[in-house]
PDB file of N, CA and C in Angstrom:
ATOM      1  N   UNK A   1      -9.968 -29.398  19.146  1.00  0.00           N
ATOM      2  CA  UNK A   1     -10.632 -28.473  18.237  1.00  0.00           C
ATOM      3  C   UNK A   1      -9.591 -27.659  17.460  1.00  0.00           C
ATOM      4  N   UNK A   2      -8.630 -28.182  16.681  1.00  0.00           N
ATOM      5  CA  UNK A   2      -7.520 -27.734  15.994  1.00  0.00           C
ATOM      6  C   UNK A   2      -6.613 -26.388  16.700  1.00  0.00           C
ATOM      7  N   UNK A   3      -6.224 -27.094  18.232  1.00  0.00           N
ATOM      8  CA  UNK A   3      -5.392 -26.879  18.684  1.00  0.00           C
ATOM      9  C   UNK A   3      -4.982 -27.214  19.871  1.00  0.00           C
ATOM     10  N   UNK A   4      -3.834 -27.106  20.458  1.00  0.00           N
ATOM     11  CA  UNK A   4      -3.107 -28.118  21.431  1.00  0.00           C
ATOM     12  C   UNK A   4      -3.527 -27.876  22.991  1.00  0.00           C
ATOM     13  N   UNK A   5      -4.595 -25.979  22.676  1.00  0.00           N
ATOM     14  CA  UNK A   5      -4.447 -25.444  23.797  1.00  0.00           C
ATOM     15  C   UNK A   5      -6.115 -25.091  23.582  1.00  0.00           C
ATOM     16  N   UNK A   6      -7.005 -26.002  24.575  1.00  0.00           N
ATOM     17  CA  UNK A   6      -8.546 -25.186  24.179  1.00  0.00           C
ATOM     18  C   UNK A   6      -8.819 -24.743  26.021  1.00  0.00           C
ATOM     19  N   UNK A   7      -9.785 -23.604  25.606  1.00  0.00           N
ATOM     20  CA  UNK A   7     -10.224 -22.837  27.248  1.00  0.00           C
ATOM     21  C   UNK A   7     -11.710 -23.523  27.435  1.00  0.00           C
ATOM     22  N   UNK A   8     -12.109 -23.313  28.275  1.00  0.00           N
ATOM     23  CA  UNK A   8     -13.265 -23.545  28.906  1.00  0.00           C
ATOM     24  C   UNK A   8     -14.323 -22.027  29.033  1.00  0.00           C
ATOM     25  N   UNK A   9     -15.096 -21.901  28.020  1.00  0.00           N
ATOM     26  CA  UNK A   9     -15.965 -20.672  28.132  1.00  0.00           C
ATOM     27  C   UNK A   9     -16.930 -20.911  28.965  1.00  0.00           C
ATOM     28  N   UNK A  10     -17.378 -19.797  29.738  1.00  0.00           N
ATOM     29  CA  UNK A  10     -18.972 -20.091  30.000  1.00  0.00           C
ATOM     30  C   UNK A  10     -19.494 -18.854  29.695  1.00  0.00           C
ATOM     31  N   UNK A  11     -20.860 -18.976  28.805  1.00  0.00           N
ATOM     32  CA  UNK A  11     -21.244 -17.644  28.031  1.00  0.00           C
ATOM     33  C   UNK A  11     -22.743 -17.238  28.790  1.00  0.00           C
ATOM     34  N   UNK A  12     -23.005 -16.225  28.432  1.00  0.00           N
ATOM     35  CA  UNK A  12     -24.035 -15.526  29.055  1.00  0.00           C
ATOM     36  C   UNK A  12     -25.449 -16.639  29.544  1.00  0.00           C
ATOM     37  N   UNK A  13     -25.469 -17.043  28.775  1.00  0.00           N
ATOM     38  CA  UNK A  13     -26.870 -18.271  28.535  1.00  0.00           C
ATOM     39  C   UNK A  13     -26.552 -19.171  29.620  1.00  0.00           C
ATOM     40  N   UNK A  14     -25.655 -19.711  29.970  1.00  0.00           N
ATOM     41  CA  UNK A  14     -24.768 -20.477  30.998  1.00  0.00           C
ATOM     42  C   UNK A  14     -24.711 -21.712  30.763  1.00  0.00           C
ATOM     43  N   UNK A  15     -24.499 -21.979  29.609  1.00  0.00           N
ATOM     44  CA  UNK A  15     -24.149 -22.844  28.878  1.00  0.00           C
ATOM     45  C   UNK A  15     -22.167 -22.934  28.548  1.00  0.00           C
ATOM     46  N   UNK A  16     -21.815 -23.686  28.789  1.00  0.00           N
ATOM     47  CA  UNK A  16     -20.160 -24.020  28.292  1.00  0.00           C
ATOM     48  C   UNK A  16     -19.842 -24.600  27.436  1.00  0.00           C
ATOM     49  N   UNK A  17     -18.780 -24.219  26.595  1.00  0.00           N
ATOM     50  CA  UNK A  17     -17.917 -25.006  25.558  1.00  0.00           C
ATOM     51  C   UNK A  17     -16.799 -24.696  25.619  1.00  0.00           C
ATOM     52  N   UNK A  18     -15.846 -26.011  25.245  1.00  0.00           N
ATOM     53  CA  UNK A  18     -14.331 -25.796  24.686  1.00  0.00           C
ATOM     54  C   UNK A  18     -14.191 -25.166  23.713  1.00  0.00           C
ATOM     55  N   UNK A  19     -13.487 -24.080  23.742  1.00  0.00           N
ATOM     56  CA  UNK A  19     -13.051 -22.908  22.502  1.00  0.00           C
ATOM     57  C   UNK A  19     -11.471 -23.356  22.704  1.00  0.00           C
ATOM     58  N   UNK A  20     -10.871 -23.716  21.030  1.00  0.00           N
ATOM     59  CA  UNK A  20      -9.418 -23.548  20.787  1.00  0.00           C
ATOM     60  C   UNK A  20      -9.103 -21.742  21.101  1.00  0.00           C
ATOM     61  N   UNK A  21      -8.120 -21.730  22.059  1.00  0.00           N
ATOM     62  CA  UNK A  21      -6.835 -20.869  22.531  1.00  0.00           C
ATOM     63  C   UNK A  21      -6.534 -20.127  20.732  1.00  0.00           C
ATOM     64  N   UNK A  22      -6.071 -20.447  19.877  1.00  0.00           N
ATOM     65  CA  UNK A  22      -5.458 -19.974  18.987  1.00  0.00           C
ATOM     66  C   UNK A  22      -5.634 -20.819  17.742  1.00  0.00           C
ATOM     67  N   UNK A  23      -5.952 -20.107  16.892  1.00  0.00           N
ATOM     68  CA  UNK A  23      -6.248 -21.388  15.044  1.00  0.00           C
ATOM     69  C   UNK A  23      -5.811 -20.540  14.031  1.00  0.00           C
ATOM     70  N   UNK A  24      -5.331 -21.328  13.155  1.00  0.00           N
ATOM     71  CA  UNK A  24      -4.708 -20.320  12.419  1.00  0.00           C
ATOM     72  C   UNK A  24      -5.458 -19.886  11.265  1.00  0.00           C
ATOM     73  N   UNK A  25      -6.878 -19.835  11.489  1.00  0.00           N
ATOM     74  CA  UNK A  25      -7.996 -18.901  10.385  1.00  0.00           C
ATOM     75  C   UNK A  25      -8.125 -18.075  11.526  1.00  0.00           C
ATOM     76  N   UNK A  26      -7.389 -17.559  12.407  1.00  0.00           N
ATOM     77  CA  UNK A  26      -7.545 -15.922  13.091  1.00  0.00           C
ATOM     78  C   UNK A  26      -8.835 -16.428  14.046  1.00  0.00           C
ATOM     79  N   UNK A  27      -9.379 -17.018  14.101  1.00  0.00           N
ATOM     80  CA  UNK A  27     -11.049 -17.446  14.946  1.00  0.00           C
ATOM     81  C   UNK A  27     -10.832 -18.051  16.223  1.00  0.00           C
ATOM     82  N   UNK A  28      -9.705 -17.969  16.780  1.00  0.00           N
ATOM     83  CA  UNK A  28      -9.305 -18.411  17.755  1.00  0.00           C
ATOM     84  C   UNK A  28     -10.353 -17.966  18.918  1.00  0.00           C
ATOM     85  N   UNK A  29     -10.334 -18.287  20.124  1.00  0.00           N
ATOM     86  CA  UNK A  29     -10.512 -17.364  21.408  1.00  0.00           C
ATOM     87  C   UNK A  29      -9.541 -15.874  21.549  1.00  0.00           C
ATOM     88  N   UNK A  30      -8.340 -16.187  21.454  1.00  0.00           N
ATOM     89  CA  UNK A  30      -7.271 -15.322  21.875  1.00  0.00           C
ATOM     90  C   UNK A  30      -7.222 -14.178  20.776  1.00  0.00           C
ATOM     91  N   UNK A  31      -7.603 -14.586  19.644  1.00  0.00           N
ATOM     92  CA  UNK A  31      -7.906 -13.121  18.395  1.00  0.00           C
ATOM     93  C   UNK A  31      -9.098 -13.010  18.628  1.00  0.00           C
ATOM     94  N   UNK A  32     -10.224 -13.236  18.666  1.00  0.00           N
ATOM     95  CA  UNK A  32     -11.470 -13.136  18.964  1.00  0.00           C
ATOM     96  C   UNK A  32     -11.366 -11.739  20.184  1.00  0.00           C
ATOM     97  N   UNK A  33     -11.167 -12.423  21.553  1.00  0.00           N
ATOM     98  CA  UNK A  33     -11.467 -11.468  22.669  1.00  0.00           C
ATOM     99  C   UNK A  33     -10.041 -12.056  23.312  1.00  0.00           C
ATOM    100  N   UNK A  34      -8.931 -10.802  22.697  1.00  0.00           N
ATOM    101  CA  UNK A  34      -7.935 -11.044  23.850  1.00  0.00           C
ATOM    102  C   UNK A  34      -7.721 -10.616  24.829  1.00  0.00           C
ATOM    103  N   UNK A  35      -7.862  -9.127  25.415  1.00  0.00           N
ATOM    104  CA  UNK A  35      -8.509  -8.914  26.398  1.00  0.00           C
ATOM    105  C   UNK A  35      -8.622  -9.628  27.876  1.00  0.00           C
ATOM    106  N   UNK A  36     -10.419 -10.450  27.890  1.00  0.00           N
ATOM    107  CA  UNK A  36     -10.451 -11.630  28.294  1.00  0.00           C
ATOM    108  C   UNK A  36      -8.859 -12.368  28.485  1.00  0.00           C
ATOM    109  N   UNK A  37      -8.882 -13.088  27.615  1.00  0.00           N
ATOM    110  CA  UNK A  37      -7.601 -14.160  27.541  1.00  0.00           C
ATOM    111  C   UNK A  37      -6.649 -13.388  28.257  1.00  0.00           C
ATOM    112  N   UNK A  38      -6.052 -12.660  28.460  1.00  0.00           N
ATOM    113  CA  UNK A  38      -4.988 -12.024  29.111  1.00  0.00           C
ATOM    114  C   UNK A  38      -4.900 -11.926  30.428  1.00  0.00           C
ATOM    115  N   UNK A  39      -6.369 -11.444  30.625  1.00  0.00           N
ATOM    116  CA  UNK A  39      -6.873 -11.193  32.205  1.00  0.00           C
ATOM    117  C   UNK A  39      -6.739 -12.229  32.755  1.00  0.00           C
ATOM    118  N   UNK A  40      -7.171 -13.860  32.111  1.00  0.00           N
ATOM    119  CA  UNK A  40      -7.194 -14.720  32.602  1.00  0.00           C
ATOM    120  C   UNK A  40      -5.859 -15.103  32.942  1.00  0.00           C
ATOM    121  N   UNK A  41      -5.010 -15.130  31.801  1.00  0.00           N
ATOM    122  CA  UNK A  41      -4.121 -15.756  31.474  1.00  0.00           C
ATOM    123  C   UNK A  41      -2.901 -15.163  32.886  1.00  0.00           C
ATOM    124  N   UNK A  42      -3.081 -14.132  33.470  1.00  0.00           N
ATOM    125  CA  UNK A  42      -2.400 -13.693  34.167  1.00  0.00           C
ATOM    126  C   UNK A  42      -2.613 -13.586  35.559  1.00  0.00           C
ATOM    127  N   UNK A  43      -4.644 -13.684  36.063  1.00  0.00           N
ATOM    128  CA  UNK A  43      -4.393 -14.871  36.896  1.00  0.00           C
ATOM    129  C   UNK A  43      -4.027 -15.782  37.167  1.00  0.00           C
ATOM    130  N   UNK A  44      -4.014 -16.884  36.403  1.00  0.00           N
ATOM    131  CA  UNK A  44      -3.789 -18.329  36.844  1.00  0.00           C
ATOM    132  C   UNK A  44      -2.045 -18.428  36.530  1.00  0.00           C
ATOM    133  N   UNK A  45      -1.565 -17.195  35.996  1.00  0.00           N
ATOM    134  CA  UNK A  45       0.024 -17.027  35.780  1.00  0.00           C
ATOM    135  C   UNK A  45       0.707 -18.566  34.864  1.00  0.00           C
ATOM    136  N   UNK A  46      -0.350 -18.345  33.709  1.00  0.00           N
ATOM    137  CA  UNK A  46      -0.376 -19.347  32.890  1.00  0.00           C
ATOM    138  C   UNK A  46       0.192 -18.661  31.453  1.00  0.00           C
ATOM    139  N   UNK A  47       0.683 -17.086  31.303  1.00  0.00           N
ATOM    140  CA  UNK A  47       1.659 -16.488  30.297  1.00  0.00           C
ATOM    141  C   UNK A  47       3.159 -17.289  30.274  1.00  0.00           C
ATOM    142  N   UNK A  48       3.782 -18.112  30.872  1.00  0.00           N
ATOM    143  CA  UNK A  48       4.997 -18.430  30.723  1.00  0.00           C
ATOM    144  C   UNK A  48       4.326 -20.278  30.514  1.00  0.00           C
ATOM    145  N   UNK A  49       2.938 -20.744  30.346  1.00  0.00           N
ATOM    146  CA  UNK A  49       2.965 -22.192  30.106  1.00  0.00           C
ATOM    147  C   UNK A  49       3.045 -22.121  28.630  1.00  0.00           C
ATOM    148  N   UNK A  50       3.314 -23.642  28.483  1.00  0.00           N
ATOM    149  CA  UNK A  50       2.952 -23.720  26.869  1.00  0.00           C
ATOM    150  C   UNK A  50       1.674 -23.666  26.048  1.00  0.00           C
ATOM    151  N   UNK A  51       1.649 -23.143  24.881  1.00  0.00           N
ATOM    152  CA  UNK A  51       0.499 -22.899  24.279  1.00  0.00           C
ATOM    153  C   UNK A  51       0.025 -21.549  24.763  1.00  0.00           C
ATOM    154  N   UNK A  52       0.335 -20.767  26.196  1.00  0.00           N
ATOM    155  CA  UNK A  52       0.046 -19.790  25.911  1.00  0.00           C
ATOM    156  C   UNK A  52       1.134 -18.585  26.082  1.00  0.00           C
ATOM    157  N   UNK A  53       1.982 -18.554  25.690  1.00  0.00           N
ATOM    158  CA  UNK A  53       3.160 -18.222  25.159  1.00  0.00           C
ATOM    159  C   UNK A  53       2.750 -17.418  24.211  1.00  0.00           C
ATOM    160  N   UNK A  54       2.866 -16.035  24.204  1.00  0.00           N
ATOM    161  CA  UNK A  54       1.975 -15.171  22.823  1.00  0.00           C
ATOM    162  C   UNK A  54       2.722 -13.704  23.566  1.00  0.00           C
ATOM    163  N   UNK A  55       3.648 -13.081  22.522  1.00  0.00           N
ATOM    164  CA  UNK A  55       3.616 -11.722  22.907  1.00  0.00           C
ATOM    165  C   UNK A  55       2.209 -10.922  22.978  1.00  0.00           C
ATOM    166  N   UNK A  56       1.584 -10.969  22.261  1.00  0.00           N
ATOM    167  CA  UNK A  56       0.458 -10.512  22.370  1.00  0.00           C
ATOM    168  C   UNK A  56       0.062 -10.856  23.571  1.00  0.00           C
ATOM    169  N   UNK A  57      -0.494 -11.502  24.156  1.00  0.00           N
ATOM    170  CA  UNK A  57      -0.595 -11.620  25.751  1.00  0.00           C
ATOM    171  C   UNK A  57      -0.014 -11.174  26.784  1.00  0.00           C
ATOM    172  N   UNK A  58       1.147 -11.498  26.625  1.00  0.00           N
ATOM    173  CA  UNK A  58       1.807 -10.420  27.269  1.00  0.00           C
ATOM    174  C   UNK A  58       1.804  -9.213  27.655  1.00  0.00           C
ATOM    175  N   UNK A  59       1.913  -8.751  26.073  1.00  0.00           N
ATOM    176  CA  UNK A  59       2.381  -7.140  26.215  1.00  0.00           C
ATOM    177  C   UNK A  59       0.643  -6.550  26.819  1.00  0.00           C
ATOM    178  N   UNK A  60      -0.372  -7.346  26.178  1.00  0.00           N
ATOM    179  CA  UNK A  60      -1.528  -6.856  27.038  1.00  0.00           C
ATOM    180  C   UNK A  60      -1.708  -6.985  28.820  1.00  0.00           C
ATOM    181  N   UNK A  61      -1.249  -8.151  29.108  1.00  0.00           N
ATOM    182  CA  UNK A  61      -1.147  -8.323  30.759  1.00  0.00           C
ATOM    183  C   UNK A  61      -0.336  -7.705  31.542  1.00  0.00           C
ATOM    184  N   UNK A  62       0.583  -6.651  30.773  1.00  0.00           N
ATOM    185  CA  UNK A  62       2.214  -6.056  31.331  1.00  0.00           C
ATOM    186  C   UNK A  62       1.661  -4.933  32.722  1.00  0.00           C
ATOM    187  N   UNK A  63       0.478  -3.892  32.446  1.00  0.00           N
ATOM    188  CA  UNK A  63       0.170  -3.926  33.558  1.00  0.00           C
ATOM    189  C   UNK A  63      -1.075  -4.207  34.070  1.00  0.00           C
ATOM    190  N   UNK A  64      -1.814  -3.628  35.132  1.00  0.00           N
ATOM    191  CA  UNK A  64      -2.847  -3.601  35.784  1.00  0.00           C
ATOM    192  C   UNK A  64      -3.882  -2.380  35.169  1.00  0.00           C
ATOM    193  N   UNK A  65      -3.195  -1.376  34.627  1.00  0.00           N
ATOM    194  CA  UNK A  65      -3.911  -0.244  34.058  1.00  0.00           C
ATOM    195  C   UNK A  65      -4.233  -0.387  32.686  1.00  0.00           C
ATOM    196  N   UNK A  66      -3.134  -1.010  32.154  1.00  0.00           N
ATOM    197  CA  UNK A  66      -3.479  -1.536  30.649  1.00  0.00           C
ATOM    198  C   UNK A  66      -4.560  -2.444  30.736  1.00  0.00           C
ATOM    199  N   UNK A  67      -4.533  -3.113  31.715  1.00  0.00           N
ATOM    200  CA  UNK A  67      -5.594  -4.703  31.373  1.00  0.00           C
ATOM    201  C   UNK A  67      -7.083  -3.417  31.569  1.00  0.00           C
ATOM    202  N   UNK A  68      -7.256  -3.202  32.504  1.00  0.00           N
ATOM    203  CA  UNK A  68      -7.960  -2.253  32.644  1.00  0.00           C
ATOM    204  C   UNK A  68      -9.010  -0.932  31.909  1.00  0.00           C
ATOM    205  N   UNK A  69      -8.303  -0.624  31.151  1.00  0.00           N
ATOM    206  CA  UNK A  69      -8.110   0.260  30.211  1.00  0.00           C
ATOM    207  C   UNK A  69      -8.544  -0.394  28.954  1.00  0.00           C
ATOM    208  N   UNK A  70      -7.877  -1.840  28.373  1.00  0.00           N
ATOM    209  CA  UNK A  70      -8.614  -2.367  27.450  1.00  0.00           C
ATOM    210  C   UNK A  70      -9.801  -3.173  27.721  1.00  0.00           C
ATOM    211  N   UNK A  71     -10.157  -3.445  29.014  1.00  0.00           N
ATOM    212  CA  UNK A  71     -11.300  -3.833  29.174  1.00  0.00           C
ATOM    213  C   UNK A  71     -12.719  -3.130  29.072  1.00  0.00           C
ATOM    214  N   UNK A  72     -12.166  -1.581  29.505  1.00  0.00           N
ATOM    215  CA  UNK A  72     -13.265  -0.714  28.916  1.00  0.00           C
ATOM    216  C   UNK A  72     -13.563   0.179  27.706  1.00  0.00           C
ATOM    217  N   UNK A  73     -12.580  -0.344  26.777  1.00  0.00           N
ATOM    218  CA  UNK A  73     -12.530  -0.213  25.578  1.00  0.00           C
ATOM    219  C   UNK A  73     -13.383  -0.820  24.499  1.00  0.00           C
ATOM    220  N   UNK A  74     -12.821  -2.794  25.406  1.00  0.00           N
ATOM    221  CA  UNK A  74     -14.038  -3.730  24.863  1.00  0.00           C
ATOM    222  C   UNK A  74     -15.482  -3.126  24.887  1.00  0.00           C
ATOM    223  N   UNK A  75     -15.949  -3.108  25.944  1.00  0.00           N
ATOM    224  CA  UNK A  75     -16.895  -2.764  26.583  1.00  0.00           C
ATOM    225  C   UNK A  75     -17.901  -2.151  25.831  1.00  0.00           C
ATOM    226  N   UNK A  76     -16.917  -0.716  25.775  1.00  0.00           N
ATOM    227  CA  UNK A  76     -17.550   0.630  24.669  1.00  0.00           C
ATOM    228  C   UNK A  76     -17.873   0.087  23.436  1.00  0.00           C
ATOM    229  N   UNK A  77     -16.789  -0.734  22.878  1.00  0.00           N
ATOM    230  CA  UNK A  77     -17.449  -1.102  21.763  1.00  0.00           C
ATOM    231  C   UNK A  77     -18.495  -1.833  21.579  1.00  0.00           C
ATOM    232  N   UNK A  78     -18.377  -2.696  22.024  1.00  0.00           N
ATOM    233  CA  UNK A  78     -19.630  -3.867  22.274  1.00  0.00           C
ATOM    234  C   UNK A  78     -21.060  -2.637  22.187  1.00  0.00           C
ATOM    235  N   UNK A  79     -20.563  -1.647  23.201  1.00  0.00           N
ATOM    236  CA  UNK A  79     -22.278  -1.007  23.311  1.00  0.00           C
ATOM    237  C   UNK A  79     -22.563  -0.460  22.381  1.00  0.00           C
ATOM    238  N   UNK A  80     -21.307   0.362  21.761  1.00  0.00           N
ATOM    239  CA  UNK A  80     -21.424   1.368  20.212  1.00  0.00           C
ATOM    240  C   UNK A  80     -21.925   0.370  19.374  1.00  0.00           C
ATOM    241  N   UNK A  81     -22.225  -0.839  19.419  1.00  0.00           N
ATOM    242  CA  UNK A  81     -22.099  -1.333  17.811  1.00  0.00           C
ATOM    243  C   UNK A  81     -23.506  -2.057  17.772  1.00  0.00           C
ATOM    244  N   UNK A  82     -24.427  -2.440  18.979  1.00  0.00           N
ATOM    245  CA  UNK A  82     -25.037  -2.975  19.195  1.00  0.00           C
ATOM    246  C   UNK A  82     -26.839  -2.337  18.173  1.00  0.00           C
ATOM    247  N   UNK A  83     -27.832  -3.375  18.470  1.00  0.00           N
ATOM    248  CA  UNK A  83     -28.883  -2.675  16.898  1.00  0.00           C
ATOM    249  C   UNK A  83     -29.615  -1.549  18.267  1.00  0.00           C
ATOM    250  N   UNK A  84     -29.935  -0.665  17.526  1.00  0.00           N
ATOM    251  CA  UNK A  84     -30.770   0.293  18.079  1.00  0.00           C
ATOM    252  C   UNK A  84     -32.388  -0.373  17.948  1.00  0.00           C
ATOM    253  N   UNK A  85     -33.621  -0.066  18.595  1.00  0.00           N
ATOM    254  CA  UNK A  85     -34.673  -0.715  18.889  1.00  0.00           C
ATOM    255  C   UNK A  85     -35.527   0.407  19.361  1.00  0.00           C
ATOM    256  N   UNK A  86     -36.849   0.550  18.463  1.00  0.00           N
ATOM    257  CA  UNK A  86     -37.373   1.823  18.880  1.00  0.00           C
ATOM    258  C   UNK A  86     -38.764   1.247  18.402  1.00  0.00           C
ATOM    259  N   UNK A  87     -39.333   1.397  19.274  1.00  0.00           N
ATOM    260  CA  UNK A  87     -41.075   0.692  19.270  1.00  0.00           C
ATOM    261  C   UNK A  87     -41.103  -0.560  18.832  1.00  0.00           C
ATOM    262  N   UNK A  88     -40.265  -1.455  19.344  1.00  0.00           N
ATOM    263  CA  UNK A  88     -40.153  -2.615  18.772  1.00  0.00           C
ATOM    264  C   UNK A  88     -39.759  -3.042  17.516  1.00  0.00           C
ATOM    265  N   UNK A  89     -39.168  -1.690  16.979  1.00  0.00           N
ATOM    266  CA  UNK A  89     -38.743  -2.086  15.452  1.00  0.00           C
ATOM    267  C   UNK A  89     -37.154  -1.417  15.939  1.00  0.00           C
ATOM    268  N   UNK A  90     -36.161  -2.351  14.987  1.00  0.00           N
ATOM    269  CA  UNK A  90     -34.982  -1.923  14.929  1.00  0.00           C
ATOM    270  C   UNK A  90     -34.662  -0.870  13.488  1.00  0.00           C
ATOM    271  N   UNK A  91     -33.939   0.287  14.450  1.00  0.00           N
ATOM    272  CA  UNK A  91     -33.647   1.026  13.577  1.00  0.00           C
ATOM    273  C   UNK A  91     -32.335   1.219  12.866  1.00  0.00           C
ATOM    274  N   UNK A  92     -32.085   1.488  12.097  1.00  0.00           N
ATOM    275  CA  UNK A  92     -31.218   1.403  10.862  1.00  0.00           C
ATOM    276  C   UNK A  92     -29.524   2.829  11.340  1.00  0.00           C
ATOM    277  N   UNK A  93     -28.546   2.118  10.914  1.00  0.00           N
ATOM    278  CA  UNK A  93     -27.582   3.506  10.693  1.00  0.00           C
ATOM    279  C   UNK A  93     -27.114   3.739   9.440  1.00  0.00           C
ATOM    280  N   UNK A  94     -27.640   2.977   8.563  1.00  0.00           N
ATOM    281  CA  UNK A  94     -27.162   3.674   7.296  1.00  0.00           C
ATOM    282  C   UNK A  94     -28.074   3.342   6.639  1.00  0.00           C
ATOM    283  N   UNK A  95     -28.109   3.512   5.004  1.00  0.00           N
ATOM    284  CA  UNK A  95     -28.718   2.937   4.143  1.00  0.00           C
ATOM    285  C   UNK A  95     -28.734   1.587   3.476  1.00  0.00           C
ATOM    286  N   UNK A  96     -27.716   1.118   3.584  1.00  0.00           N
ATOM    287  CA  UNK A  96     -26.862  -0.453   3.663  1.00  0.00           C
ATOM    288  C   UNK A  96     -28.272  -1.534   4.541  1.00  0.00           C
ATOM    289  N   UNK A  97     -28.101  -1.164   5.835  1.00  0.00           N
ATOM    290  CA  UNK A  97     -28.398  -1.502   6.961  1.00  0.00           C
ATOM    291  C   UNK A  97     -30.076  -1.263   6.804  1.00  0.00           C
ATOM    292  N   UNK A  98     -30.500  -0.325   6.124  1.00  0.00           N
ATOM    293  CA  UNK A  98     -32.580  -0.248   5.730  1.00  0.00           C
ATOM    294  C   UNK A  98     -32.243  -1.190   5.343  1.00  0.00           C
ATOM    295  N   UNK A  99     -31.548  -1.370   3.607  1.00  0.00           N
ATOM    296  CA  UNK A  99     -32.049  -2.261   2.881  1.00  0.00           C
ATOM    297  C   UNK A  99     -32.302  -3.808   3.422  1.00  0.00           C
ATOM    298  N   UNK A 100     -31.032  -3.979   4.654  1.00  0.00           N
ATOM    299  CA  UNK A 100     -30.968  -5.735   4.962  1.00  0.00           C
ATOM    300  C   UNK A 100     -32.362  -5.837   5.888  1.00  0.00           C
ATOM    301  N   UNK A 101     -32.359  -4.488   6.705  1.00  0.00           N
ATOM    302  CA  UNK A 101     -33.612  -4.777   7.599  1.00  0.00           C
ATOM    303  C   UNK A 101     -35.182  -4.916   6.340  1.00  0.00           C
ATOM    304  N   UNK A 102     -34.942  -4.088   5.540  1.00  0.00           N
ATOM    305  CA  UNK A 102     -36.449  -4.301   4.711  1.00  0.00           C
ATOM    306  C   UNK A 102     -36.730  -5.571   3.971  1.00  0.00           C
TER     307      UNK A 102
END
């Protein structure tokens, strides 16, 4: 999948697919949710294999508090950004956001 290095997801639905590691339109796994990738990547002590060789990985896996720390960062965001839902209708945060819902 246009690259040398693909992961094995399994997503909420529990359904799996091969996701390319890294592509160079940025859509990778590893720009997507690096995070993830790091955590992993530093279990299986797979930062020094090939293909996943990435300062960026690194410098995120360097410690235990960092991995940590950006995991509940992810997190927050994910919840901040998510649609609000109020009597079964989703509600709006801007005016942008009426118009697409109307």
């Amino acid at each position: 999948m246009q690259c040398s290095v693909n992961v094995l997801i399994e997503w909420e639905s529990g359904e799996t697919s091969w996701q390319p590691l890294h592509r160079k339109d940025k859509k990778g796994t590893c720009n997507c949710d690096p995070v993830t990738v790091a955590i992993y990547a530093r279990e299986n002590n797979l930062l020094e294999a090939k293909g996943w060789k990435s300062p960026r990985l690194k410098k995120l896996a360097k410690t235990q508090k960092r991995i940590l720390r950006h995991a509940k960062q992810a997190k927050l965001h994910s919840f901040r950004t998510k649609p609000i839902y109020m009597y079964g209708f989703e509600v709006p945060c801007n005016h942008e956001q009426a118009m697409a819902i109307d």
